[in-house]
Protein backbone atom coordinates (compact mmCIF):
# COMPACT_ATOMS: atom_id res chain seq x y z
CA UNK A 1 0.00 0.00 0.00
CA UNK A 2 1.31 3.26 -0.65
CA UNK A 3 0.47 7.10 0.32
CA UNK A 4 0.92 8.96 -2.18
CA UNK A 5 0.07 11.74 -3.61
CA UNK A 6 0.35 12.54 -7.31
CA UNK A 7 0.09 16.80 -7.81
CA UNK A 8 -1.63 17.78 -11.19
CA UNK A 9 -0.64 21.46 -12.56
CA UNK A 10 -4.37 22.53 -11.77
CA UNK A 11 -3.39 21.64 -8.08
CA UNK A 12 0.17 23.43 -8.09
CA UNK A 13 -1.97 26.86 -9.70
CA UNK A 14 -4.21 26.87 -6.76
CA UNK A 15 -1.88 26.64 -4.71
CA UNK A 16 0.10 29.05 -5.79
CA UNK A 17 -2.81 31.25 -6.24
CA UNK A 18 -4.91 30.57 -3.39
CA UNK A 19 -5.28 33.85 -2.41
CA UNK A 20 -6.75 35.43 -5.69
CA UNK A 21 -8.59 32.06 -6.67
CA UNK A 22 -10.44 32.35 -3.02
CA UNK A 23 -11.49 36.85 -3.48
CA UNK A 24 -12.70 35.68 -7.43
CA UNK A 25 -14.38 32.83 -6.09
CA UNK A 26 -16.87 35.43 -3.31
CA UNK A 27 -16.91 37.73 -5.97
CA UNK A 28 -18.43 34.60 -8.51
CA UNK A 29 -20.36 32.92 -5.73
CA UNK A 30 -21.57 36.11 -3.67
CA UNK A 31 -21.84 33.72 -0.69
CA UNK A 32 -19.86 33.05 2.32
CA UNK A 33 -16.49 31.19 2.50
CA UNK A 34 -17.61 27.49 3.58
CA UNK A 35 -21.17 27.24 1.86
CA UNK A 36 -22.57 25.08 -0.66
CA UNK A 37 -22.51 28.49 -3.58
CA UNK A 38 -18.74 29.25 -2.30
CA UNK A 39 -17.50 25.24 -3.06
CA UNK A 40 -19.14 25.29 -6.15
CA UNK A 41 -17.78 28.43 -7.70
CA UNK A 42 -14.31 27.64 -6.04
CA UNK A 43 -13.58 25.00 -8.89
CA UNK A 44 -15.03 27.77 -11.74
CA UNK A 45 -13.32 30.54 -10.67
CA UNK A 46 -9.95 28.54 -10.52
CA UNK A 47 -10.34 27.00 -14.00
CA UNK A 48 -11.59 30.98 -15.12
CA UNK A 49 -7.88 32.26 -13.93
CA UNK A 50 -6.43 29.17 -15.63
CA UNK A 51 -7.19 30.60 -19.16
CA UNK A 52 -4.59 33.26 -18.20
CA UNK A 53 -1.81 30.78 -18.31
CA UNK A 54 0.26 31.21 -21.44
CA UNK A 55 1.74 28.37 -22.85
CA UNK A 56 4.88 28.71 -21.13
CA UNK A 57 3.70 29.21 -18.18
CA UNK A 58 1.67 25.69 -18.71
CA UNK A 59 4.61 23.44 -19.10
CA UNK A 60 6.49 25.23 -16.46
CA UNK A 61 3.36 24.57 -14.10
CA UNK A 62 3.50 20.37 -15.55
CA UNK A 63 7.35 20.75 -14.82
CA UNK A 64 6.22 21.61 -10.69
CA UNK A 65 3.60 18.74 -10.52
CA UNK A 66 6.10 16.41 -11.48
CA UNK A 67 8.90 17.82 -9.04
CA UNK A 68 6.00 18.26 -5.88
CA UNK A 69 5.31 15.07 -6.89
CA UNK A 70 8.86 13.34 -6.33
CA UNK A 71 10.10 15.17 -3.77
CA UNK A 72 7.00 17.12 -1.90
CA UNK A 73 5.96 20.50 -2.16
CA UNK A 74 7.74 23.89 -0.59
CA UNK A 75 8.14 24.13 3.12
CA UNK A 76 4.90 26.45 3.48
CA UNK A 77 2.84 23.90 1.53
CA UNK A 78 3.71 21.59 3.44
CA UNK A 79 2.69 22.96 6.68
CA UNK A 80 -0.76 24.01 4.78
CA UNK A 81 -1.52 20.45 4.04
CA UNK A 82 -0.09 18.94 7.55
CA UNK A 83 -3.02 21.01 9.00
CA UNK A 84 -5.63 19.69 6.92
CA UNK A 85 -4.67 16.59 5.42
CA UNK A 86 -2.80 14.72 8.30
CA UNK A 87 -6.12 13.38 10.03
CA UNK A 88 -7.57 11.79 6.84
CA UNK A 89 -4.19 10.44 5.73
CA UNK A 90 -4.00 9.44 9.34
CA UNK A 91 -7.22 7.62 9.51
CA UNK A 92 -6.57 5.71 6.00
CA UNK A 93 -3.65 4.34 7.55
CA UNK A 94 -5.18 3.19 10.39
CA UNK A 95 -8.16 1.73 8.70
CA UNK A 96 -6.10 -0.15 6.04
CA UNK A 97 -3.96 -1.83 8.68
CA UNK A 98 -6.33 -3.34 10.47
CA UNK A 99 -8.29 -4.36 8.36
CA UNK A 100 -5.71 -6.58 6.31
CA UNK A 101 -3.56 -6.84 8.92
CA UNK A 102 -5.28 -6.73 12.46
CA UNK A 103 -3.06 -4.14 13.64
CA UNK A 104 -4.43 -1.37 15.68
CA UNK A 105 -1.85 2.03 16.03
CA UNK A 106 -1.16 5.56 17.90
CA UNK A 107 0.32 7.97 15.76
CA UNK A 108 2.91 10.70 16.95
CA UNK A 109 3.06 13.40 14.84
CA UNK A 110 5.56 16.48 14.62
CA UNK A 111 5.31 19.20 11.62
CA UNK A 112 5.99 22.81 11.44
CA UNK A 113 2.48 25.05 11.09
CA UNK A 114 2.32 27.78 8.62
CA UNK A 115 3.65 29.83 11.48
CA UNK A 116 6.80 27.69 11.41
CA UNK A 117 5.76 26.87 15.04
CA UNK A 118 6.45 22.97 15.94
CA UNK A 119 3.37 21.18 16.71
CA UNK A 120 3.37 18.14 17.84
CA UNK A 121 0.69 15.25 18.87
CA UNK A 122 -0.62 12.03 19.39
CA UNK A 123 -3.25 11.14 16.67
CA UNK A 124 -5.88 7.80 16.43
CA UNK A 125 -8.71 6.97 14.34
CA UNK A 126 -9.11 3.51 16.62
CA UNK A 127 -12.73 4.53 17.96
CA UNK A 128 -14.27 4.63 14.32
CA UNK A 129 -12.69 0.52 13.41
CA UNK A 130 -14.29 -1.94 14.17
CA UNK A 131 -15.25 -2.35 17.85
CA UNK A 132 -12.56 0.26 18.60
CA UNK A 133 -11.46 2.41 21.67
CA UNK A 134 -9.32 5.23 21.12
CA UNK A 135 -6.37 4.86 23.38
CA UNK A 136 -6.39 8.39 24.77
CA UNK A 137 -9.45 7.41 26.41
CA UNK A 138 -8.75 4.69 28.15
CA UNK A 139 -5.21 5.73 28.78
CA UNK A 140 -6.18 9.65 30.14
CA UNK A 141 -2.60 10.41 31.40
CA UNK A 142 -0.76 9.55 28.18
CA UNK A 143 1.29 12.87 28.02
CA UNK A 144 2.99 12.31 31.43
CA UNK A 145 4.32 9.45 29.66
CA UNK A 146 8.02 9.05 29.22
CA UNK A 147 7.90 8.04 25.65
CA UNK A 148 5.48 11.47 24.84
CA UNK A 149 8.76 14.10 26.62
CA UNK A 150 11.37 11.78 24.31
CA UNK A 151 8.60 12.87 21.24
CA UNK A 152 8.87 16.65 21.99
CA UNK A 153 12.38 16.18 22.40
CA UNK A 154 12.84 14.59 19.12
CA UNK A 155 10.26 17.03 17.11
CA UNK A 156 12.63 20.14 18.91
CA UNK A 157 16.05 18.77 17.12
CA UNK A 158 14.02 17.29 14.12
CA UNK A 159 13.00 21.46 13.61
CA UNK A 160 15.92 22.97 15.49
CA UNK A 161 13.00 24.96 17.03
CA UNK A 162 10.91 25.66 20.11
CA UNK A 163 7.77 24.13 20.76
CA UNK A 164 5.05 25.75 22.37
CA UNK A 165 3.95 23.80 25.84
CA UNK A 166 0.81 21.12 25.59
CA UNK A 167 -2.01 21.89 26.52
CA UNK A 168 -2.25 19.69 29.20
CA UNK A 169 0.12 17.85 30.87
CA UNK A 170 -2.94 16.18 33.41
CA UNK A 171 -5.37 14.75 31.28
CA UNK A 172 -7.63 17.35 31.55
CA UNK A 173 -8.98 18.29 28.61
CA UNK A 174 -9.12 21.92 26.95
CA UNK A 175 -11.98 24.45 27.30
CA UNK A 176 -10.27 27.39 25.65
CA UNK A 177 -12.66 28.16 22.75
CA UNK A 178 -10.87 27.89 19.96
CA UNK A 179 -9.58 30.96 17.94
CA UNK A 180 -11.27 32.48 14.72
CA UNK A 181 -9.36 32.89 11.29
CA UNK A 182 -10.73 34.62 8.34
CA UNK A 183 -10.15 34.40 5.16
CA UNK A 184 -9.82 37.43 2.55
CA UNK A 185 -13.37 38.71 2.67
CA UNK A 186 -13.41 38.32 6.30
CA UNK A 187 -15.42 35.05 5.86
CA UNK A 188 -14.58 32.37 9.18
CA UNK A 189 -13.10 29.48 8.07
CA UNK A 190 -13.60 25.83 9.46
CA UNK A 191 -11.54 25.44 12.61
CA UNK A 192 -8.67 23.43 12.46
CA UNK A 193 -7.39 21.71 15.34
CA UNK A 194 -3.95 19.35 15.57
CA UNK A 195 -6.10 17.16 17.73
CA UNK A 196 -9.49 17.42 18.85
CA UNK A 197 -9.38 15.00 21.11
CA UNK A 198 -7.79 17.63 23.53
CA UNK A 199 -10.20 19.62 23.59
CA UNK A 200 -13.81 19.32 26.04
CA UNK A 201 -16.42 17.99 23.12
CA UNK A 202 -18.01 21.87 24.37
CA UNK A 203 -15.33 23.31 22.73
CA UNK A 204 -15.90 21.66 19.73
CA UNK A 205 -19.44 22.21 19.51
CA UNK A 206 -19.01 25.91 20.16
CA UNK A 207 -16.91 26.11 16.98
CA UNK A 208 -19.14 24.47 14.97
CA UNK A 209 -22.55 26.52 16.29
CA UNK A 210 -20.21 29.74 15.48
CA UNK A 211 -19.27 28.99 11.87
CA UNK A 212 -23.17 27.38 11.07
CA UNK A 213 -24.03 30.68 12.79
CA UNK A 214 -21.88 32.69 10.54
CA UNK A 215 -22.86 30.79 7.13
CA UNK A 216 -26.90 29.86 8.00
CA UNK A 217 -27.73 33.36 9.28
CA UNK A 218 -25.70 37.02 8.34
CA UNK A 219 -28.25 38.25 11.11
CA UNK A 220 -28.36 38.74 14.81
CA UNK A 221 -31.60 36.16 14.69
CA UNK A 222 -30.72 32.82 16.11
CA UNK A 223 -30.75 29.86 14.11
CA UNK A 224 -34.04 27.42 14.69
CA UNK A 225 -32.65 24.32 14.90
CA UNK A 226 -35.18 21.82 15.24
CA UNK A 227 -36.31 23.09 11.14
CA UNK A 228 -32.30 22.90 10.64
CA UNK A 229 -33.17 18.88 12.05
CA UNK A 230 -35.85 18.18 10.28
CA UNK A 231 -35.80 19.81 6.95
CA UNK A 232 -31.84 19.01 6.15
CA UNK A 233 -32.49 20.03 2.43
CA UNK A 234 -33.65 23.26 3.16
CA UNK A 235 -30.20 24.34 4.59
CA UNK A 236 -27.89 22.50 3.22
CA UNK A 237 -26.77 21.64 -0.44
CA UNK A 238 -24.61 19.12 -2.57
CA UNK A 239 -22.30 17.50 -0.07
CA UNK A 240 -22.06 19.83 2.51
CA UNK A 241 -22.79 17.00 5.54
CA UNK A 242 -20.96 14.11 5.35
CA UNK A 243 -23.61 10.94 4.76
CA UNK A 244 -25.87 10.05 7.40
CA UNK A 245 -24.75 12.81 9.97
CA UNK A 246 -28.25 14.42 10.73
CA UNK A 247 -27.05 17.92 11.84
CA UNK A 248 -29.04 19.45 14.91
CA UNK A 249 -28.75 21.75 17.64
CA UNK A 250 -24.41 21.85 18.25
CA UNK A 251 -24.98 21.69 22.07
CA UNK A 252 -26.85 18.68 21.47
CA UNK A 253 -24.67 16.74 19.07
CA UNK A 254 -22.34 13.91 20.44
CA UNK A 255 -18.37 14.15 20.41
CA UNK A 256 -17.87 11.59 17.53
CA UNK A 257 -20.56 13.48 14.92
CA UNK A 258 -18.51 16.98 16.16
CA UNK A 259 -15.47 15.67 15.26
CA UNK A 260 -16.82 13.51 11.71
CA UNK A 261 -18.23 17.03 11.13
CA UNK A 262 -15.18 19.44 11.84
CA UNK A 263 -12.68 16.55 9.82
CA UNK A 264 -15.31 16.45 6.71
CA UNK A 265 -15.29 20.57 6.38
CA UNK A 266 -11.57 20.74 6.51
CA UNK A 267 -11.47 17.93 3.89
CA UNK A 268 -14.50 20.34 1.66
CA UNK A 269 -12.54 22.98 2.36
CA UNK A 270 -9.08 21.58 0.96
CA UNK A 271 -10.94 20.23 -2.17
């Protein structure tokens, strides 16, 4: 089995464009950053700055794909895809090696952010395979662990850098709400977390009522969410829920459909 990915020149142009391909794409859409109209323009408005590319311009694009593809994209590409493709790259690991191999795993992870601030964590997808647990649950004290200080250790001389200090170092889990980032227009983007499993599932649902809050209603007028629970089609579009999650009331929804929620945006969102 290998993970891989193979970059196309369409991918290296967005990339390298993100910024103007996101401002044309409001302008196209005239909807928030994050709904249905926004994700659907996104793809038009990248291939509309595409017919600027000269000819030249083309093959030296091919020329990067190729190159990204080999050896991996620049440093601050990097750290943009570490934050939002880790967890699903992650998670197909974890599925595909248990299920042809019966092995079950805990991940430690180090990578520079876009901040070129080491982060560093523990990552699982064990509770969603079959008859799983995640270990961080039934092992709560995991980052008083020896092995987790040799980790941060290792990530500081793998990045010759300081690393901020964890969150916890108890168990406990954290109930800082987590911090807003805009895009371009101003739009809030889905949160991104290293690991959501550190933070209290109120955390998490907090995020998620603020950005539905954001994208369902540009008013002060709170959002009724038992019509939101019933009548799915009425708010949402396309593939904006990932299949079978029935969204309700945040407050209301359980840890696991949070987190299923939060990983599926970022994955919309990177797409």
């Amino acid at each position: 089995m290998h993970f891989t990915r193979k970059w196309s020149a369409r991918n290296v142009f967005y990339q390298e464009n993100r910024g103007e391909i996101l401002v044309l794409t409001g302008q196209r859409s005239n909807a928030p950053a994050g709904t249905p109209a926004f994700f659907g323009a996104l793809q038009l408005a990248t291939s509309e700055l595409m017919t600027r590319v000269t000819e030249d311009q083309m093959i030296e694009l091919q020329s990067t794909a190729m190159e990204w593809s080999e050896t991996g994209p620049p440093p601050e590409i990097r750290a943009r895809c570490a934050m939002k493709m880790r967890g699903c790259i992650i998670r197909d690991f974890q599925e595909q090696l248990y299920k042809f191999c019966g092995v079950r795993t805990f991940v430690l992870c180090a990578f520079l952010d876009e901040g070129k601030v080491i982060q560093a964590c523990g990552q699982e997808y064990n509770k969603y395979i079959k008859h799983g647990t995640d270990f961080k649950t039934l092992i709560r004290d995991w980052e008083t662990a020896p092995l987790w200080s040799s980790w941060r250790k290792y990530s500081q001389r793998c990045f010759s850098t300081a690393i901020p200090e964890p969150v916890s170092t108890t168990g406990r889990l954290n109930r800082v709400p987590l911090p807003v980032n805009l895009d371009l227009e101003g739009c809030p983007l889905v949160p991104v977390m290293e690991d959501p499993s550190r933070h209290h599932v109120t955390v998490l649902q907090r995020a998620v009522r603020d950005f539905l809050t954001f994208h369902l209603s540009r008013t002060n007028l709170s959002i009724p969410w038992s019509n939101v629970k019933n009548d799915q089609s009425v708010w949402f579009q396309g593939e904006s829920l990932p299949p079978s999650l029935v969204l309700q009331d945040p407050s209301k929804m359980s840890r696991s459909d949070v987190e299923r929620l939060l990983d599926y945006w970022q994955q919309k969102e990177e797409d």
